[in-house]
Protein backbone atom coordinates (compact mmCIF):
# COMPACT_ATOMS: atom_id res chain seq x y z
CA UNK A 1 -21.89 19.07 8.74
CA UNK A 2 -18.93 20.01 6.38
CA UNK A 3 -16.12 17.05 6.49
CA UNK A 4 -13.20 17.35 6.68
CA UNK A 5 -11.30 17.93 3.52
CA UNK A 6 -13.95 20.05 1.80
CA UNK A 7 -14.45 23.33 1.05
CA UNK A 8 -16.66 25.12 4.11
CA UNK A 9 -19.53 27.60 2.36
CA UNK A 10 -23.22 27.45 3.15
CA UNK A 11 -23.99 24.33 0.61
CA UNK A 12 -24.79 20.82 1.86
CA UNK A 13 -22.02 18.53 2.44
CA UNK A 14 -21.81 15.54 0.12
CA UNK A 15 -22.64 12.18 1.71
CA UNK A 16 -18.14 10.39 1.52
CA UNK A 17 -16.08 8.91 3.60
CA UNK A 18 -12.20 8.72 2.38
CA UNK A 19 -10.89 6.70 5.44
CA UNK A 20 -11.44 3.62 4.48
CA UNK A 21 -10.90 2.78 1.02
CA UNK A 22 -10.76 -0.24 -1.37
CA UNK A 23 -8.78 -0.36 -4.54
CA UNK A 24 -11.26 -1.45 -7.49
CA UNK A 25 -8.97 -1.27 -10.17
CA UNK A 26 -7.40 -4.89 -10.86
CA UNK A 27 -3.42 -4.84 -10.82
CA UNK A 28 -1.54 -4.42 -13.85
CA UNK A 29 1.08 -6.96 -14.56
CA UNK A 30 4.08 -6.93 -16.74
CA UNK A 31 5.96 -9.85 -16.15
CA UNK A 32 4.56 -13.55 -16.55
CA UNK A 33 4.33 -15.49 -13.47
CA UNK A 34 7.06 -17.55 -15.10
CA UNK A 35 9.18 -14.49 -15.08
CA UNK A 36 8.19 -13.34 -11.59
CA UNK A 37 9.49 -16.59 -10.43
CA UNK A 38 12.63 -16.46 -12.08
CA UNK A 39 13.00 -12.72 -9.98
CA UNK A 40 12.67 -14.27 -6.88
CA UNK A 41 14.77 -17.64 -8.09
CA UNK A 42 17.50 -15.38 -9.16
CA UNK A 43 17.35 -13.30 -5.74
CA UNK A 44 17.60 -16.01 -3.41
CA UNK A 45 20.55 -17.16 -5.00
CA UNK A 46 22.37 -13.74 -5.06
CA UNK A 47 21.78 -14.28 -1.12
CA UNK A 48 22.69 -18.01 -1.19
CA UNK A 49 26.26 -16.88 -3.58
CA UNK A 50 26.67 -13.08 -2.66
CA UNK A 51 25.11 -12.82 0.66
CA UNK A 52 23.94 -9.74 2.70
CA UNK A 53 26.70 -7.83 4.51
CA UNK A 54 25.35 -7.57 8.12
CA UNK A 55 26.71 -4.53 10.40
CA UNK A 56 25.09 -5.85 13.88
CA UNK A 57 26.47 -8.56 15.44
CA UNK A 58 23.62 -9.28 17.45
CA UNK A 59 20.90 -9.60 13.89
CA UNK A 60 24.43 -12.07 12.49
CA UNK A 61 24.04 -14.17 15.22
CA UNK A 62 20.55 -14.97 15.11
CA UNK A 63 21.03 -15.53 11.36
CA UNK A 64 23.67 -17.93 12.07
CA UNK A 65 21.59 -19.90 14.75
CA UNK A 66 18.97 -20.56 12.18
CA UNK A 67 21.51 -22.12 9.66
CA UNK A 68 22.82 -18.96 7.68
CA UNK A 69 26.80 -19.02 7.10
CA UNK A 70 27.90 -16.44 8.40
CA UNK A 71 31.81 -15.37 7.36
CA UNK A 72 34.86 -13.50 8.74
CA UNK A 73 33.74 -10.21 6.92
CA UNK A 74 30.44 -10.24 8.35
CA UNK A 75 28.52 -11.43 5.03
CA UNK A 76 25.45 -13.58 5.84
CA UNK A 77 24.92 -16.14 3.28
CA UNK A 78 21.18 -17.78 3.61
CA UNK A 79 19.76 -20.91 3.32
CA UNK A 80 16.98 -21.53 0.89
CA UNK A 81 14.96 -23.01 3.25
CA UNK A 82 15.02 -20.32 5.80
CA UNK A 83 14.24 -17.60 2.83
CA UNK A 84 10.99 -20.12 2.35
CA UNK A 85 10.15 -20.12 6.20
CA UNK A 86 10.55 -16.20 6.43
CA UNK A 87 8.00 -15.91 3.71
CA UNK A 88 5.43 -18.54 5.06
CA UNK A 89 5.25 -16.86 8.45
CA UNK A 90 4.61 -13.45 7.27
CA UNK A 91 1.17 -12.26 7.45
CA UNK A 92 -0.58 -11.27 4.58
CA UNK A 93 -2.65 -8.40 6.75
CA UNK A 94 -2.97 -7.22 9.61
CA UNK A 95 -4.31 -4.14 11.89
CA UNK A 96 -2.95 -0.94 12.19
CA UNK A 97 -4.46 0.98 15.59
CA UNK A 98 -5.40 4.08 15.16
CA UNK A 99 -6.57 6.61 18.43
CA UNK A 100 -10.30 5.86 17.10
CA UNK A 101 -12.04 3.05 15.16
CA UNK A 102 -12.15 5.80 11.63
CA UNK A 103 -8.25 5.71 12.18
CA UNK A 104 -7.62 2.20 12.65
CA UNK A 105 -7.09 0.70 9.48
CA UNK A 106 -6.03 -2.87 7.58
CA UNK A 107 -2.87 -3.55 5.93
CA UNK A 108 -3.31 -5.99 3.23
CA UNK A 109 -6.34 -6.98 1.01
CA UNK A 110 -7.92 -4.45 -1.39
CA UNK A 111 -7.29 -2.02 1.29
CA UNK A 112 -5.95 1.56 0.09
CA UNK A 113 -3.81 3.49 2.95
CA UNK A 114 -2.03 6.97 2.02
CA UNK A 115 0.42 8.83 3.76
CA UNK A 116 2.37 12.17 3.29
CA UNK A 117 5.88 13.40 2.71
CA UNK A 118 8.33 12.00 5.39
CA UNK A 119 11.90 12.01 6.71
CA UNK A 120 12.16 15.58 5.00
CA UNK A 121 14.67 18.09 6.08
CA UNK A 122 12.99 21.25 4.90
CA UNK A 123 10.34 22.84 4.74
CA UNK A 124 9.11 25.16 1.98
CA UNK A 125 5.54 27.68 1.15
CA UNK A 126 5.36 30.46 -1.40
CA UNK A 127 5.73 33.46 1.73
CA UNK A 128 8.91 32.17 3.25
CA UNK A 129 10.64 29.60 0.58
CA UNK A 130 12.60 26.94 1.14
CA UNK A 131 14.24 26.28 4.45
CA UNK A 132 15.27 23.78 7.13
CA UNK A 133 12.28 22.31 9.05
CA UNK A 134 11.57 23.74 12.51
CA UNK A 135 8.97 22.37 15.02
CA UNK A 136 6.43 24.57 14.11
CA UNK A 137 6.79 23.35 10.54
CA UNK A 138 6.33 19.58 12.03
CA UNK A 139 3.34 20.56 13.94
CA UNK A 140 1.67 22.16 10.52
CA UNK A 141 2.52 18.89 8.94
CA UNK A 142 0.42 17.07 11.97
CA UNK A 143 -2.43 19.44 11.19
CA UNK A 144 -2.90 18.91 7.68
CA UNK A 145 -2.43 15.45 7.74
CA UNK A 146 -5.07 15.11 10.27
CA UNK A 147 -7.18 17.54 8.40
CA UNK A 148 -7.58 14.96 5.31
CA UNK A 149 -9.52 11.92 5.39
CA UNK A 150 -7.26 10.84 2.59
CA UNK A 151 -4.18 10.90 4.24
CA UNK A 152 -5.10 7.55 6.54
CA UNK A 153 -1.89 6.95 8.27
CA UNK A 154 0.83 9.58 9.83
CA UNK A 155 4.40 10.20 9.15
CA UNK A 156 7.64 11.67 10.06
CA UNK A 157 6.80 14.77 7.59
CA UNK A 158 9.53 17.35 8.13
CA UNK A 159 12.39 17.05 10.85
CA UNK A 160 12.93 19.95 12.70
CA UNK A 161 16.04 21.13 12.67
CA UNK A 162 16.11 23.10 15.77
CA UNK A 163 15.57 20.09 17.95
CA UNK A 164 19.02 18.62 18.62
CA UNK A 165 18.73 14.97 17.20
CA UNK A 166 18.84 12.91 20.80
CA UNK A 167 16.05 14.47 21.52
CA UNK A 168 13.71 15.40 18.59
CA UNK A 169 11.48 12.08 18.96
CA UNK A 170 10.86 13.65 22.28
CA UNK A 171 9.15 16.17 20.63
CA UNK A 172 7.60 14.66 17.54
CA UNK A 173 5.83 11.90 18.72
CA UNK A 174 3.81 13.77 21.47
CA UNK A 175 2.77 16.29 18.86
CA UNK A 176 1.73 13.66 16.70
CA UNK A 177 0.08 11.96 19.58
CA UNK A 178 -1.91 15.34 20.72
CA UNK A 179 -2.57 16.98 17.03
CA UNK A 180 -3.41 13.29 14.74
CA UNK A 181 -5.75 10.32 15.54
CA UNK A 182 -4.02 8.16 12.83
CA UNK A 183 -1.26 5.73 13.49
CA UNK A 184 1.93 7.54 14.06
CA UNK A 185 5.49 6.12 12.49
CA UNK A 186 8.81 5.87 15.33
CA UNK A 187 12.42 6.24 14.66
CA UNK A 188 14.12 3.13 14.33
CA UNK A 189 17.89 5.10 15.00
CA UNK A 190 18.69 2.38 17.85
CA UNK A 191 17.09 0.81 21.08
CA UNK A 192 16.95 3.67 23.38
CA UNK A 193 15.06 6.06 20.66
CA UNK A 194 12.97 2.76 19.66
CA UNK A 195 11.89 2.52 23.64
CA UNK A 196 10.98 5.92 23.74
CA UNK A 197 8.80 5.74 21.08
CA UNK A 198 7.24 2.88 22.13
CA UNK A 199 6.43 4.00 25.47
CA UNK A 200 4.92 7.34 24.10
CA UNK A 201 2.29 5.47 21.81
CA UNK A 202 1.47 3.14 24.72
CA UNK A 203 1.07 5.88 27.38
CA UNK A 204 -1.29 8.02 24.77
CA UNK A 205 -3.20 4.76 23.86
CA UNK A 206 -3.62 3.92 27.40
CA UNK A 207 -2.54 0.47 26.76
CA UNK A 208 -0.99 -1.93 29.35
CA UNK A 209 3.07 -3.46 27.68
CA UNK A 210 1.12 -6.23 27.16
CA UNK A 211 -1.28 -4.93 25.17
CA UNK A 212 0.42 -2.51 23.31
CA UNK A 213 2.93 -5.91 21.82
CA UNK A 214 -0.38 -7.73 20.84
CA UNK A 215 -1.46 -5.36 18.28
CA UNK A 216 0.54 -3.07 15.68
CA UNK A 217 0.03 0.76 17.06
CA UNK A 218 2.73 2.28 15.50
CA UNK A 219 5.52 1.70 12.31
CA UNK A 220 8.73 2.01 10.81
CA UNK A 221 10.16 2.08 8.13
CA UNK A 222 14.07 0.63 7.51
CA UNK A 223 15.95 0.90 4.13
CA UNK A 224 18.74 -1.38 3.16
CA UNK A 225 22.42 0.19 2.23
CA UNK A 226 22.42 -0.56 -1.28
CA UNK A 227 23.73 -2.82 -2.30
CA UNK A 228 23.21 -5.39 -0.20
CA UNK A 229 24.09 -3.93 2.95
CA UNK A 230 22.16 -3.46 6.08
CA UNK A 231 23.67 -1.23 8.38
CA UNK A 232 23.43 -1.07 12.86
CA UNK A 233 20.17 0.94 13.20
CA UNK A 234 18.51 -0.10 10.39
CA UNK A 235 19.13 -3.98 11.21
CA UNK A 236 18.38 -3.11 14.98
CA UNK A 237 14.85 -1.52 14.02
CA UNK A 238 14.14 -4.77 12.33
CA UNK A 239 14.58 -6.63 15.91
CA UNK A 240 13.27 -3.96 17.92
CA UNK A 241 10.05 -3.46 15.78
CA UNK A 242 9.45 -7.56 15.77
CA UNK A 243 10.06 -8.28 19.57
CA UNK A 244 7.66 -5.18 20.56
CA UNK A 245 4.47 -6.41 17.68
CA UNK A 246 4.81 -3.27 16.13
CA UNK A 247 4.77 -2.56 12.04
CA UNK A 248 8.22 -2.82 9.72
CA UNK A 249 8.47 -1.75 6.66
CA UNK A 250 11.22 -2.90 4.90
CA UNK A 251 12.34 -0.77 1.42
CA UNK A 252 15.76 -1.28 -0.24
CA UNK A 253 16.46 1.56 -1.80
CA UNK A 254 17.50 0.97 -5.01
CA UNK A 255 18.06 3.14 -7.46
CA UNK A 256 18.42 1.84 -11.25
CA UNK A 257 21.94 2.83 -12.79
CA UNK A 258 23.53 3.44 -9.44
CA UNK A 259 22.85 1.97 -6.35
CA UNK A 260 21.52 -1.57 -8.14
CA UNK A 261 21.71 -2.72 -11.79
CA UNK A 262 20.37 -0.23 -14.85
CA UNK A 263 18.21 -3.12 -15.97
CA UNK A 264 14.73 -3.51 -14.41
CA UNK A 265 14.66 -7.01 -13.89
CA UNK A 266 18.00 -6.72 -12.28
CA UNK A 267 17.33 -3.75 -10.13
CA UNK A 268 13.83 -6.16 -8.89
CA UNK A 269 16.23 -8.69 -8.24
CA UNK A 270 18.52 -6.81 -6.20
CA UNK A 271 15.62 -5.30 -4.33
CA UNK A 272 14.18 -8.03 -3.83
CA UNK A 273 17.32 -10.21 -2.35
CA UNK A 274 17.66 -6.78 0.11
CA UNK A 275 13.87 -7.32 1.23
CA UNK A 276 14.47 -10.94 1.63
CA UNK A 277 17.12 -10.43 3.85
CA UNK A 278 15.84 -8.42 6.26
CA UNK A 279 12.51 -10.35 6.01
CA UNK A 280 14.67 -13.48 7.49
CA UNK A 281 15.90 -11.40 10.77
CA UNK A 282 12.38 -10.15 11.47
CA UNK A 283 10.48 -13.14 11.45
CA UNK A 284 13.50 -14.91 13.21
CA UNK A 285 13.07 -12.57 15.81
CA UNK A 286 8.92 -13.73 15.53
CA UNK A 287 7.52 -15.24 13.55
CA UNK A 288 4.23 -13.88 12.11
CA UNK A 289 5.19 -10.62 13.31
CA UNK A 290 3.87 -7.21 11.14
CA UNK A 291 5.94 -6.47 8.16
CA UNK A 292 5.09 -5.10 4.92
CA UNK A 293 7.50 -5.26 1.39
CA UNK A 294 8.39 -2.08 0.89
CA UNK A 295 9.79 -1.22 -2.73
CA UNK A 296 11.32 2.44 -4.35
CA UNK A 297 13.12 1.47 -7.06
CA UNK A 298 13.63 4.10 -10.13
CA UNK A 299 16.07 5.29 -12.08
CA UNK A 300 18.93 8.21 -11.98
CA UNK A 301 19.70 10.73 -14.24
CA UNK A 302 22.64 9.21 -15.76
CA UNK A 303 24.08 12.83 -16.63
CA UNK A 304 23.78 13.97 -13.34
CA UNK A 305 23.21 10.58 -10.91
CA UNK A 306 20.68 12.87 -9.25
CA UNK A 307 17.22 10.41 -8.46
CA UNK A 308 14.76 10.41 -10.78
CA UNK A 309 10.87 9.47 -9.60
CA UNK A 310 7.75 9.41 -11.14
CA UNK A 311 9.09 8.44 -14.46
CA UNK A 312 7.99 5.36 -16.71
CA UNK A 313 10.72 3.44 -15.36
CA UNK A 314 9.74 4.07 -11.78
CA UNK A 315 5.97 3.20 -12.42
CA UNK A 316 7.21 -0.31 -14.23
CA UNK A 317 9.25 -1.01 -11.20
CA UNK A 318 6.03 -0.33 -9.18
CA UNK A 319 3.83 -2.76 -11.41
CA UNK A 320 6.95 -5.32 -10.95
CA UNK A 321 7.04 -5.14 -7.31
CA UNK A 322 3.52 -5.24 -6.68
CA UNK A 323 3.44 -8.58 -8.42
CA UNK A 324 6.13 -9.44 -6.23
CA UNK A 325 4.83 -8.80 -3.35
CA UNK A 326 2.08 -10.52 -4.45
CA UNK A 327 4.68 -14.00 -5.12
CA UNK A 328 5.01 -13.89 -1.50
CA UNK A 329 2.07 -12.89 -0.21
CA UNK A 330 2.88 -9.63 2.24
CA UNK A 331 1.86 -6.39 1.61
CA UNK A 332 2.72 -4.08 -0.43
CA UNK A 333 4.18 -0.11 -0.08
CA UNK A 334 4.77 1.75 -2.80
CA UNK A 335 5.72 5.90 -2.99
CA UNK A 336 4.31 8.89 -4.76
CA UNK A 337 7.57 11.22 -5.39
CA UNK A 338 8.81 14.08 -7.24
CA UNK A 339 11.79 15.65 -8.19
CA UNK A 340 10.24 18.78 -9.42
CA UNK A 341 11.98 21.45 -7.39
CA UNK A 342 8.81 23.94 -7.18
CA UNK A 343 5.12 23.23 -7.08
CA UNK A 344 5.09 23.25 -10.92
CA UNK A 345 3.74 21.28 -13.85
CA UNK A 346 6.62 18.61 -13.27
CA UNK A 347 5.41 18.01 -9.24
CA UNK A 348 1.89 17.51 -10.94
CA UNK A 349 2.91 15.32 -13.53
CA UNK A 350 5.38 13.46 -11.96
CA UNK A 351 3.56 12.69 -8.49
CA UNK A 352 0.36 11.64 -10.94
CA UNK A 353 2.36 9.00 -12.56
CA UNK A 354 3.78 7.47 -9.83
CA UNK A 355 0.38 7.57 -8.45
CA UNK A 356 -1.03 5.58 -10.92
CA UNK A 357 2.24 3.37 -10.51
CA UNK A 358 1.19 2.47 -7.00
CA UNK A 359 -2.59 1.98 -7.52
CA UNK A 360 -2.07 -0.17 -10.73
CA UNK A 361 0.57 -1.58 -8.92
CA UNK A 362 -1.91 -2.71 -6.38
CA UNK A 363 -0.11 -0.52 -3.40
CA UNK A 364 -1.63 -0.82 0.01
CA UNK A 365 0.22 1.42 2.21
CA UNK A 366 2.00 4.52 0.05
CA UNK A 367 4.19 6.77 1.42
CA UNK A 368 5.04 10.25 0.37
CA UNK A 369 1.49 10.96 -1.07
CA UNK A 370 1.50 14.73 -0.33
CA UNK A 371 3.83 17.61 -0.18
CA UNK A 372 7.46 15.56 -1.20
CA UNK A 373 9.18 17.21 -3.72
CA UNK A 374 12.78 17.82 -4.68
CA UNK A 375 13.68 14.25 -4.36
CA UNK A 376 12.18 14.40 -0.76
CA UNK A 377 14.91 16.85 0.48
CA UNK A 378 11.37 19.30 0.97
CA UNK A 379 8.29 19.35 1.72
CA UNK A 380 5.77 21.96 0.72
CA UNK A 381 2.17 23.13 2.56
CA UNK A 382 1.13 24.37 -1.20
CA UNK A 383 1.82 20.66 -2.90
CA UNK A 384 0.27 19.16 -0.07
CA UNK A 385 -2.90 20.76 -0.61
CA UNK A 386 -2.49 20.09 -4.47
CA UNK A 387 -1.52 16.31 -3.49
CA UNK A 388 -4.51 16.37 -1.19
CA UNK A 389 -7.12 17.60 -3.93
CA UNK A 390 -5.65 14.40 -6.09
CA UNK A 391 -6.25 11.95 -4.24
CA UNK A 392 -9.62 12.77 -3.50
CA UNK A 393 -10.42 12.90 -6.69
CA UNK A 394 -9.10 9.09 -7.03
CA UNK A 395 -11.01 8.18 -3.85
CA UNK A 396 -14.04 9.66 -5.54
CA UNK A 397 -13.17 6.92 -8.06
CA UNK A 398 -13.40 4.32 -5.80
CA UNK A 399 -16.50 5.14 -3.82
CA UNK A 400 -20.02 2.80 -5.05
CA UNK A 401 -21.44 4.36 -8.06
CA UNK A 402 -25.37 4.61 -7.52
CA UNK A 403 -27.39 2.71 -10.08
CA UNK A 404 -31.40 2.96 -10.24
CA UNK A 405 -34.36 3.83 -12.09
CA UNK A 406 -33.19 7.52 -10.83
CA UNK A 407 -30.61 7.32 -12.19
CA UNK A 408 -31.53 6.63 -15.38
CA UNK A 409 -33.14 9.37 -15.35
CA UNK A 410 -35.88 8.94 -17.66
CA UNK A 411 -38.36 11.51 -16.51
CA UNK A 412 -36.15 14.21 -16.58
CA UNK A 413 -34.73 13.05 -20.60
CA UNK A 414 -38.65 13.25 -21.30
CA UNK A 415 -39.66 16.51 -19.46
CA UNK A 416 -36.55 18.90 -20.93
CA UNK A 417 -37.27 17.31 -24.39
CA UNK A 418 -35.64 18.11 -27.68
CA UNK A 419 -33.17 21.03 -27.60
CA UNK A 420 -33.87 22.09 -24.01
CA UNK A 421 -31.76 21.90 -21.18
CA UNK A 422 -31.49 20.57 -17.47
CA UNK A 423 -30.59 23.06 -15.62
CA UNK A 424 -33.40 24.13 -13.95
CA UNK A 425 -35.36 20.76 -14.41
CA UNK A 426 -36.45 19.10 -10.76
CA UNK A 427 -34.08 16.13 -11.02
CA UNK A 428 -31.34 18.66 -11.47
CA UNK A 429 -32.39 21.26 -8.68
CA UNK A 430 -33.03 18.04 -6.69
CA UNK A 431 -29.22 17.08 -6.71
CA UNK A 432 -26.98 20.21 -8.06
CA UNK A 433 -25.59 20.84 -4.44
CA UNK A 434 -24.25 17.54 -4.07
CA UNK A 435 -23.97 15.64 -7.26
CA UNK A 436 -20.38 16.22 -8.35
CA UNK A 437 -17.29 16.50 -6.90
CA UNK A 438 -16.74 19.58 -4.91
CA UNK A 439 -12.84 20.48 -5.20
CA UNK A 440 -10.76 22.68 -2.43
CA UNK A 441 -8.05 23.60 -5.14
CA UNK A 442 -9.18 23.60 -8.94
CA UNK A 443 -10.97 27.10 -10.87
CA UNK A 444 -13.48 25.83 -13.04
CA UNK A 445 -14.44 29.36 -13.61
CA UNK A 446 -13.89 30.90 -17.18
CA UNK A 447 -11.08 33.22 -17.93
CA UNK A 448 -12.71 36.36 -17.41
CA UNK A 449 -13.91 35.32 -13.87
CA UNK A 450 -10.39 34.00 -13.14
CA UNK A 451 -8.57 37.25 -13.98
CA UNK A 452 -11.12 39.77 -12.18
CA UNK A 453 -11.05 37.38 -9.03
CA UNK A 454 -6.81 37.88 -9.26
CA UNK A 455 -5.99 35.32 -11.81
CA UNK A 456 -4.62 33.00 -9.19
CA UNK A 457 -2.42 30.44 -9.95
CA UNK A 458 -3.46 26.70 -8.12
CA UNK A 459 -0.24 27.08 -5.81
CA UNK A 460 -1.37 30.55 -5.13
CA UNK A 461 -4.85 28.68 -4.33
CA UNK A 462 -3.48 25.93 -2.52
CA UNK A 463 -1.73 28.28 -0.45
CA UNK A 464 -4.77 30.08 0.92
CA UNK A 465 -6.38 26.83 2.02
CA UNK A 466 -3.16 25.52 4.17
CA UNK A 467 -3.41 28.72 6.01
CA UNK A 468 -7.03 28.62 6.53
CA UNK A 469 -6.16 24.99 7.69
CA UNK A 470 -4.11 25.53 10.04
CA UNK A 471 -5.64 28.53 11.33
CA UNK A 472 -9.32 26.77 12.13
CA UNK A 473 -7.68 23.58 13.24
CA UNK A 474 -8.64 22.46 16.55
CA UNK A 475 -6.27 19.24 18.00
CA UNK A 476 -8.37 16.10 19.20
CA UNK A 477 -5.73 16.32 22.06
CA UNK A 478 -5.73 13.52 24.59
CA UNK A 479 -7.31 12.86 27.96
CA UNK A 480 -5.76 14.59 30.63
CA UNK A 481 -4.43 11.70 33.13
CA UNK A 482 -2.54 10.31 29.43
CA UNK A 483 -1.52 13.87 28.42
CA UNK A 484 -0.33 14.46 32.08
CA UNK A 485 1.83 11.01 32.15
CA UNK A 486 2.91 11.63 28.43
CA UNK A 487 4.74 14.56 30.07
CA UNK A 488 6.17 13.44 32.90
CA UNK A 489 7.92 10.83 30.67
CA UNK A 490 8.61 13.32 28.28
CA UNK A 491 10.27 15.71 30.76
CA UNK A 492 12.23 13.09 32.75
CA UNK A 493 13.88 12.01 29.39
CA UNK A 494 15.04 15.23 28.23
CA UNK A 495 16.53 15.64 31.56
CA UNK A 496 18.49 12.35 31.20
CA UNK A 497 19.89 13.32 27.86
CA UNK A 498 17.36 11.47 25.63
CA UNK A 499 18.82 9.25 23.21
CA UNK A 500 21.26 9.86 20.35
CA UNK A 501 20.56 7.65 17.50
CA UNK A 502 22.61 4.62 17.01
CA UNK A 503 25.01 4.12 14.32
């Protein structure tokens, strides 16, 4: 049977599995322990001296009833010994529930999880261009990301625009729900949109309340103001994600130059104090509840102040943070982003190194692994594919490499001889279908071959296999009593209003 992911012809499938992958390569480091402690000295002390300016009143008073000073202009100052508390009651794994035991994955470990593009507001393919997302360029998004075993956990991928804002979770989860088994991400824009989401993964799931708040189903992911801010919805998704069990990410967004200092060290400390802060609300709120340390720290183009990713400063920063998140033992996310505005040799380049950024970085839950480009203002189907055929090549990396005496391959060395060759030698024929990697986007064809078959270019390749994609997917769907009460909910919220996102 062909898997997933592969190319479908009449050859033999090869004998992987890219859903549940360990990272083999040991972490690079670039600060000393010594300095990694002075990071996280220095941090807690810009929240100790600066503090964390806290928009909800609600997350400010639970600060304050744990023994943070709280002042007149809503700046939380913490206590040391809170910080410390925070950090011993986070876990450092857990579960993440998928619809099937492939899809359910661990967060933490040498675990490897991958996820596309997300929170994107267009959409973009060689036939139509750039434009603003529309449901049927969500539901794509849920069928390629579904289609690849190396894309392990969903996202938001792009909004659609044509779905008024109160009510476009009321559309995006249940297509998630009915076209993905993997473990779908919920707006945190307030309570009400929070509850929805919530209710949608539990109804699909076919869990009880009480089961759905004793394992993680779902997640979110927050972002601090920088600097040091955290706004209403983003500090209310921290409490409504802990009180319900369910997954937080947190990831100051802190940009080198602009948002947080031009130095790395002080941009880590600055992102660090922001993840620290939030980290104190959440396990406030409970303790030992899901959370992982999200980082995205780069730089800017200081002649423009547009972002920059995948640069050398953006894969230090991901080595840095990975040993941070190391210091305090949660786990890590990291990104793979591009500003390259087309799916050119800058979207290859650039997406590559901050691959390697996260991996080295020891990364176990990456966001934005296939399709981002522009900065993340678009996705695109034809960098998804190219993404796509990536990282399988890197999980190809990680699979066992087989080791025996045929292996060695001595009888075949001794049969061809001196000046022969092994192509049509019985180890060879015995293996040629499924000995190397079998790609869905790369021409290893000569140049002749290449031009007579229309000398096409690997977006023009990548393009092709989206389509064919999307036009032989079939949804894994749900069973009908869920699918029928996953409607009725559905319906009955549109017709009170939905929710419009907090702010």
């Amino acid at each position: 049977m062909t898997r997933r992911g592969r190319r479908s012809d009449h050859r033999p499938s090869r004998d992987v599995d890219y859903r549940q992958l360990r990272n083999p390569f040991a972490p690079h480091e670039i600060y000393t322990s010594e300095q990694i402690a002075d990071i996280h000295d220095t941090a807690v002390r810009v929240l100790q001296e600066v503090g964390m300016l806290i928009r909800l009143p609600e997350a400010r008073a639970i600060l304050g009833r744990a023994g943070c000073a709280v002042a007149d202009d809503d700046v939380v100052r913490y206590d040391r010994e809170v910080v410390a508390a925070a950090i011993a009651s986070a876990p450092a794994q857990f579960g993440l529930v998928g619809a099937t035991p492939e899809t359910t994955v661990t967060v933490g470990g040498d675990g490897v999880l991958w996820s596309p593009a997300s929170g994107i507001p267009h959409a973009a393919d060689l036939d139509r261009g750039k434009r603003p997302a529309t449901m049927d360029d969500f539901s794509v998004h849920m069928m390629l990301t579904e289609h690849f075993d190396v894309m392990h956990v969903n996202s938001t991928g792009p909004e659609p625009q044509d779905i008024p804002v109160e009510l476009r979770h009321l559309h995006t989860a249940p297509a998630m729900l009915r076209l993905t088994t993997k473990s779908p991400p919920i707006y945190a824009r307030g309570s009400p949109q929070v509850a929805d989401g919530f209710e949608m993964v539990r109804i699909a799931r076919g869990l009880s309340e009480e089961e759905f708040r004793q394992a993680s189903y779902c997640y979110t992911v927050i972002n601090t103001n920088s600097p040091l801010q955290l706004d209403i919805p983003m500090a209310q998704g921290t409490i409504d994600f802990a009180r319900g069990g369910q997954a937080l990410c947190i990831t100051p967004f802190t940009l080198a130059g602009a948002m947080a200092p031009i130095t790395l060290a002080g941009a880590l400390v600055q992102q660090h104090a922001e993840f620290l802060a939030a980290l104190v609300l959440h396990q406030l709120v409970r303790p030992g509840a899901p959370v992982i340390y999200g980082a995205f720290t780069s730089n800017v183009d200081m002649r423009s102040g547009a972002p920059a990713f995948g640069t050398p400063e953006n894969v230090l920063a991901s080595f840095a943070s990975g040993q941070l998140a190391r210091f305090v033992d949660i786990p890590f996310r990291s990104s793979m982003a591009s500003a390259s505005n087309v799916v050119d040799a800058q979207a290859a380049y650039e997406t590559n190194m901050a691959m390697w950024g996260s991996l080295l970085g020891g990364s176990h839950f990456t966001l934005h692994c296939a399709g981002w480009m522009e900065g993340g203002l678009t996705v695109s189907w034809e960098k998804f594919v190219v993404d796509a055929e990536v990282l399988q090549q890197v999980a190809e990396l990680m699979q066992p490499t087989p080791f025996g005496k045929d292996e060695l391959a001595f009888d075949a060395i001794a049969g061809v001889g001196h000046g022969g060759h092994f192509f049509g030698e019985s180890h060879t024929m015995e293996r040629y279908q499924t000995a190397f990697y079998d790609p869905i986007v790369s021409d290893w064809s000569n140049m002749g071959t290449w031009i007579a078959n229309g000398g096409h270019d690997a977006a023009a390749r990548a393009n092709r296999v989206w389509k064919q994609i999307v036009a032989d997917f079939e949804a894994p769907g749900l069973p009908d009593a869920r699918d029928a009460e996953l409607s009725e909910f559905v319906e009955r919220r549109i017709r009170q209003g939905g929710a419009a996102p907090v702010s």
